[in-house]
PDB file of N, CA and C in Angstrom:
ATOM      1  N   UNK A   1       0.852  -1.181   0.000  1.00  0.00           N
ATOM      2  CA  UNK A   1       0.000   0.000   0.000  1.00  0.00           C
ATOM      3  C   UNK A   1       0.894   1.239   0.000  1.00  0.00           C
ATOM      4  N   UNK A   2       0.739   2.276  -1.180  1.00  0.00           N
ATOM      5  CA  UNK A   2       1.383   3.406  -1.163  1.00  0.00           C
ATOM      6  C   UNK A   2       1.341   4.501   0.686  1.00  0.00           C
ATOM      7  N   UNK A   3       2.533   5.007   0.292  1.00  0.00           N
ATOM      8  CA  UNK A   3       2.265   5.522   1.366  1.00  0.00           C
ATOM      9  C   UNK A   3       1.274   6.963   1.634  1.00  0.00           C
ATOM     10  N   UNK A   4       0.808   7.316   2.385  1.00  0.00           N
ATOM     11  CA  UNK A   4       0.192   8.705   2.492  1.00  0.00           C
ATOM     12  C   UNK A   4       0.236   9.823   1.198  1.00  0.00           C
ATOM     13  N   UNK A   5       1.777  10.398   1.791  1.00  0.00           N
ATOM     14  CA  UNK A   5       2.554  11.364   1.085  1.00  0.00           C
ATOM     15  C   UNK A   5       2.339  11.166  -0.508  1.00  0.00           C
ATOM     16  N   UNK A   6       2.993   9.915  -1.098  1.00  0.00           N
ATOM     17  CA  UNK A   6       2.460   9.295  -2.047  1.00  0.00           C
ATOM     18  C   UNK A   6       1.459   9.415  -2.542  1.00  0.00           C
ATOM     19  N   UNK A   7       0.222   9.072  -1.998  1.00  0.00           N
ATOM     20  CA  UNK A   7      -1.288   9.012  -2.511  1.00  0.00           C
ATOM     21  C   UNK A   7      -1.485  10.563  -2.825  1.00  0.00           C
ATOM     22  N   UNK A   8      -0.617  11.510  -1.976  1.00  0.00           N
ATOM     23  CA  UNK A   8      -1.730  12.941  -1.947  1.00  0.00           C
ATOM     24  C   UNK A   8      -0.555  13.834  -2.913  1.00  0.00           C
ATOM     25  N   UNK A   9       0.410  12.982  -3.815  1.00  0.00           N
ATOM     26  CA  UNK A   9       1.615  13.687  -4.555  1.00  0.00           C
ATOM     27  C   UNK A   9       2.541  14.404  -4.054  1.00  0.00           C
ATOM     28  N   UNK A  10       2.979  14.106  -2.417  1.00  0.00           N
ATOM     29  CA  UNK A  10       3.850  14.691  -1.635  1.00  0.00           C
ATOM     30  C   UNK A  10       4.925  14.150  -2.272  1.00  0.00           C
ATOM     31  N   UNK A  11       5.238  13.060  -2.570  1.00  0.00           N
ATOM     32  CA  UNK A  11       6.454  12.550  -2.983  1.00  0.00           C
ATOM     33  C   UNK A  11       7.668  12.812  -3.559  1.00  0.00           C
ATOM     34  N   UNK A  12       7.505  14.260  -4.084  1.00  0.00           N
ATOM     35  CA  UNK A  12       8.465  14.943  -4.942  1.00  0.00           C
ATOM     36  C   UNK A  12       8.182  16.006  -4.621  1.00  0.00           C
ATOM     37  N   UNK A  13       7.519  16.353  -3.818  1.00  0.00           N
ATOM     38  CA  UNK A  13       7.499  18.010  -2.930  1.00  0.00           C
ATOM     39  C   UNK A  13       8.641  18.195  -2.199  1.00  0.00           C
ATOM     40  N   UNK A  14       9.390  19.669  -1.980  1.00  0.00           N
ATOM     41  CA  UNK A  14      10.486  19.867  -1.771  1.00  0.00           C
ATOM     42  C   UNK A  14      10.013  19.805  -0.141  1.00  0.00           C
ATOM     43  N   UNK A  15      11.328  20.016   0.975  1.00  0.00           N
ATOM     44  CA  UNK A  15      11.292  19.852   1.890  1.00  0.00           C
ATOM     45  C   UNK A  15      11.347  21.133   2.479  1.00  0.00           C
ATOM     46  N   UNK A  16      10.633  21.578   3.329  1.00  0.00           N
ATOM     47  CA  UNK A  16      10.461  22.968   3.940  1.00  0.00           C
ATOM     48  C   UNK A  16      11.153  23.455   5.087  1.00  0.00           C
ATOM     49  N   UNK A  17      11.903  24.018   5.349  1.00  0.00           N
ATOM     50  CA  UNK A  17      13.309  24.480   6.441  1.00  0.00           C
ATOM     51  C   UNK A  17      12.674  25.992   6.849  1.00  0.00           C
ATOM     52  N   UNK A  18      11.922  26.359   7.867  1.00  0.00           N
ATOM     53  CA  UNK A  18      11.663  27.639   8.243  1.00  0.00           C
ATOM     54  C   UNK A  18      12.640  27.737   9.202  1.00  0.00           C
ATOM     55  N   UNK A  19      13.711  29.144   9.605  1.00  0.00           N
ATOM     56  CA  UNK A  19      13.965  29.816  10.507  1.00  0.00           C
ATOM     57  C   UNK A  19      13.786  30.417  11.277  1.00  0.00           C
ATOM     58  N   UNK A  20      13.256  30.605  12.054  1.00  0.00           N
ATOM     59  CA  UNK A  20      12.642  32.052  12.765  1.00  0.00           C
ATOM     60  C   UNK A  20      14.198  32.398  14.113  1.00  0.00           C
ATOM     61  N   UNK A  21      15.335  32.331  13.999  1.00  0.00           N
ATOM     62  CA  UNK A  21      16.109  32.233  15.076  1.00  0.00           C
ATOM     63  C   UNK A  21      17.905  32.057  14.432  1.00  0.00           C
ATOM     64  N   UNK A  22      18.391  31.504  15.454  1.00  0.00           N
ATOM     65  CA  UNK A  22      19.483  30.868  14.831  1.00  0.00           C
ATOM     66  C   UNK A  22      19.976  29.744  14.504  1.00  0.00           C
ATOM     67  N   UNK A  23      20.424  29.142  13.748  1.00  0.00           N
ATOM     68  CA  UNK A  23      21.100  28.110  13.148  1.00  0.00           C
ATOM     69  C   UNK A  23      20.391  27.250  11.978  1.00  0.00           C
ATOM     70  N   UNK A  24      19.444  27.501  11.402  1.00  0.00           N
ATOM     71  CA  UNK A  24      18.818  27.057  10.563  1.00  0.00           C
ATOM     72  C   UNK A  24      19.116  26.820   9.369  1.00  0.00           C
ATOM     73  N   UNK A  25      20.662  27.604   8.839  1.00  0.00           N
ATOM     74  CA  UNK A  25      21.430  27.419   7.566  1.00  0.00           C
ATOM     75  C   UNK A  25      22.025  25.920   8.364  1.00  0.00           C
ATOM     76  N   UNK A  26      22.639  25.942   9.026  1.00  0.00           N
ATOM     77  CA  UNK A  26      23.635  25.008   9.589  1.00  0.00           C
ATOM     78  C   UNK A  26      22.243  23.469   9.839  1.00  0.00           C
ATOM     79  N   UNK A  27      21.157  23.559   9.728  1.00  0.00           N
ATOM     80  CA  UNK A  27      20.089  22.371   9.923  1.00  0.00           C
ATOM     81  C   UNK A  27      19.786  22.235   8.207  1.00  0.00           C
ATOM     82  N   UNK A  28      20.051  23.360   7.557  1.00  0.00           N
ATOM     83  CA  UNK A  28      19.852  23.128   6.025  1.00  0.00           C
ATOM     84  C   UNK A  28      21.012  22.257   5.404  1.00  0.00           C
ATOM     85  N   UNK A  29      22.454  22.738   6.042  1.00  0.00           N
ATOM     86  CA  UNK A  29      23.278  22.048   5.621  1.00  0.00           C
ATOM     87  C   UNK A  29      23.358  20.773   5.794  1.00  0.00           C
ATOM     88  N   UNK A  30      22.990  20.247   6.464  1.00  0.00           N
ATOM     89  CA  UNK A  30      22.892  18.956   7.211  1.00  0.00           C
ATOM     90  C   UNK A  30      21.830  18.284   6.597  1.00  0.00           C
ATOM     91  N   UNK A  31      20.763  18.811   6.209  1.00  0.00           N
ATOM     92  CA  UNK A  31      20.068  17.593   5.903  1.00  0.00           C
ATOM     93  C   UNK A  31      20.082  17.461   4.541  1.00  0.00           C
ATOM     94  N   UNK A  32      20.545  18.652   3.310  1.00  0.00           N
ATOM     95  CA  UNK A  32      21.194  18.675   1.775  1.00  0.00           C
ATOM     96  C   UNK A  32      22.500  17.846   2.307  1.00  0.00           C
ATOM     97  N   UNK A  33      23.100  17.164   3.034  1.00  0.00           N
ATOM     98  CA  UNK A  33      24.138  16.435   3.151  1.00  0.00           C
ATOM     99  C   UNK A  33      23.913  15.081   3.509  1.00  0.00           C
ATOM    100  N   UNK A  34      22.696  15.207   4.303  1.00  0.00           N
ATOM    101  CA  UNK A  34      22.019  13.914   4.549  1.00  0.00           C
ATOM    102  C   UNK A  34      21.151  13.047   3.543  1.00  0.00           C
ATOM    103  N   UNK A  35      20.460  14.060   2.582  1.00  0.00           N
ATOM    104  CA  UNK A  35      19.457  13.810   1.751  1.00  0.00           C
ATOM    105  C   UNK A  35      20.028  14.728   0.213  1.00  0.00           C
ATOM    106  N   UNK A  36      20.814  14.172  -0.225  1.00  0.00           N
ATOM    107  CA  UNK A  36      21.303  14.928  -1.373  1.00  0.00           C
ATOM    108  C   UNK A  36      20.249  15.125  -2.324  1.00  0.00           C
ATOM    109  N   UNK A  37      19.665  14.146  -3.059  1.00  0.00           N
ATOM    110  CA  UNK A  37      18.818  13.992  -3.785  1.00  0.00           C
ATOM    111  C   UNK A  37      17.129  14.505  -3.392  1.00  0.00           C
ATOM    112  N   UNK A  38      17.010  15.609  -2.504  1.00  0.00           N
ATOM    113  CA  UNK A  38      15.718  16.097  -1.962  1.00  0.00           C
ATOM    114  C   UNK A  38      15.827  17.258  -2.678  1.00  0.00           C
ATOM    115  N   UNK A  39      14.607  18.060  -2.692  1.00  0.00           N
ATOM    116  CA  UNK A  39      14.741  19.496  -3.151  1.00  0.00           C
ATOM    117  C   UNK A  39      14.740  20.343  -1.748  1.00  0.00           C
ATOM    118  N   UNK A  40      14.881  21.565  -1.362  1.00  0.00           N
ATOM    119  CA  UNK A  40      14.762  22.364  -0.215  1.00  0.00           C
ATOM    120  C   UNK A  40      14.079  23.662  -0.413  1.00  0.00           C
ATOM    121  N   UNK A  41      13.226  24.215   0.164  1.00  0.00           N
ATOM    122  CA  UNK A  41      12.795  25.430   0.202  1.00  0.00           C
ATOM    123  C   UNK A  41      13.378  26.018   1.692  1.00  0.00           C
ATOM    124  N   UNK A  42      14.319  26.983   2.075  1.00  0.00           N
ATOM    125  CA  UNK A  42      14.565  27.387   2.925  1.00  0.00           C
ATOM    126  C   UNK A  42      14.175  29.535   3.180  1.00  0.00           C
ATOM    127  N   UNK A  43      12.630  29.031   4.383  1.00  0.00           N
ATOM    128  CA  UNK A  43      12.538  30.574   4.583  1.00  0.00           C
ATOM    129  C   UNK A  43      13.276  30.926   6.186  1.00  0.00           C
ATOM    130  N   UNK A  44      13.791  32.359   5.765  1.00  0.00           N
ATOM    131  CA  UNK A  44      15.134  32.666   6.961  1.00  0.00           C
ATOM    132  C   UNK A  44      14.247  33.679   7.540  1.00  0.00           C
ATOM    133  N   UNK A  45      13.540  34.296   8.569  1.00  0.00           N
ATOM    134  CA  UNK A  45      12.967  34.732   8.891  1.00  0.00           C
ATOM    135  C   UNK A  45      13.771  36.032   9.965  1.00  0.00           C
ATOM    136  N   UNK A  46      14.616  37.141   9.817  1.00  0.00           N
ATOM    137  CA  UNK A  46      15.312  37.753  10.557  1.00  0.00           C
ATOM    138  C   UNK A  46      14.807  38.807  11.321  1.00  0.00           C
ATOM    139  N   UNK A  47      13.134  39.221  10.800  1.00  0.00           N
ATOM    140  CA  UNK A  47      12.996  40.526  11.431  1.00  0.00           C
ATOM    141  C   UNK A  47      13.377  41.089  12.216  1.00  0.00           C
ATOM    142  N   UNK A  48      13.249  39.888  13.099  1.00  0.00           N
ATOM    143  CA  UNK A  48      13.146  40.250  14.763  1.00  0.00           C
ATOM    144  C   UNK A  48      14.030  39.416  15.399  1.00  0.00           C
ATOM    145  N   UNK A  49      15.494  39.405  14.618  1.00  0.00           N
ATOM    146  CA  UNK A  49      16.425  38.178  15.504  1.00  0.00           C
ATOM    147  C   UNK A  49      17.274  39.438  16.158  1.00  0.00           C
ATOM    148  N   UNK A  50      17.639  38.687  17.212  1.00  0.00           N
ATOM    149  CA  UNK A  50      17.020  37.454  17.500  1.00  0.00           C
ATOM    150  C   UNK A  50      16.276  37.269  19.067  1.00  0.00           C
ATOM    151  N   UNK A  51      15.799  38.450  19.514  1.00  0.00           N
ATOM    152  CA  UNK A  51      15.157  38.209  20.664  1.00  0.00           C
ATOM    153  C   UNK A  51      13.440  38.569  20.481  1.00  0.00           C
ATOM    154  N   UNK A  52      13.292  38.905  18.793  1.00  0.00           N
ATOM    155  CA  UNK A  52      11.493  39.424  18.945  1.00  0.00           C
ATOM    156  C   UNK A  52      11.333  40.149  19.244  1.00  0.00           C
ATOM    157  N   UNK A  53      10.310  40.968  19.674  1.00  0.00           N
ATOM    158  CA  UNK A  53      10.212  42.313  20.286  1.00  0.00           C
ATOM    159  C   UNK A  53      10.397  42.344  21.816  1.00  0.00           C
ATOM    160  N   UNK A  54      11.230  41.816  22.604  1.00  0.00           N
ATOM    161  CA  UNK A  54      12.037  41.981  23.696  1.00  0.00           C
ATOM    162  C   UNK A  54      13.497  42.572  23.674  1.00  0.00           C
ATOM    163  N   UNK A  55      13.658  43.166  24.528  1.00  0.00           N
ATOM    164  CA  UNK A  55      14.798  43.960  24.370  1.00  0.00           C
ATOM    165  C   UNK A  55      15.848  42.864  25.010  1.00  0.00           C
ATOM    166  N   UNK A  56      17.142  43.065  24.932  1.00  0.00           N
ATOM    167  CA  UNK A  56      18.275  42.539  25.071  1.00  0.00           C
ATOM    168  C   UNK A  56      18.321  41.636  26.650  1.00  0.00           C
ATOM    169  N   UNK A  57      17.815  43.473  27.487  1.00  0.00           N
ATOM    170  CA  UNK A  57      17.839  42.966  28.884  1.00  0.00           C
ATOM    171  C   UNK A  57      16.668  42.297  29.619  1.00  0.00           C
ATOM    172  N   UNK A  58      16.002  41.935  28.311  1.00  0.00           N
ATOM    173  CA  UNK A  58      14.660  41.119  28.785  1.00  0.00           C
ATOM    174  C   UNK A  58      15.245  39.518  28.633  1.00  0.00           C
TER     175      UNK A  58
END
């Protein structure tokens, strides 16, 4: 029996890497090293790096 992903044409959908923080290039690298043959969509999200709308001494 196919799997899920499969049935609903996930199968060749790229893999989605959101950032909102730090190190998320370095989790991209790793898994394009792990999974060569995947596609990647990587969104880096910096607005607010890296504490959000808290200040430093919060």
């Amino acid at each position: 029996m196919p799997s899920s992903a499969a049935q609903h044409g996930a199968a060749h959908a790229p893999i989605g890497v959101f950032d909102s923080g730090v190190g998320g290039l370095t989790v991209l690298r790793a898994l394009v090293a792990a999974l060569p043959h995947e596609d990647f969509i990587y969104l880096g999200d910096t607005a607010r790096l890296p504490y959000g709308t808290k200040s430093a001494a919060s």
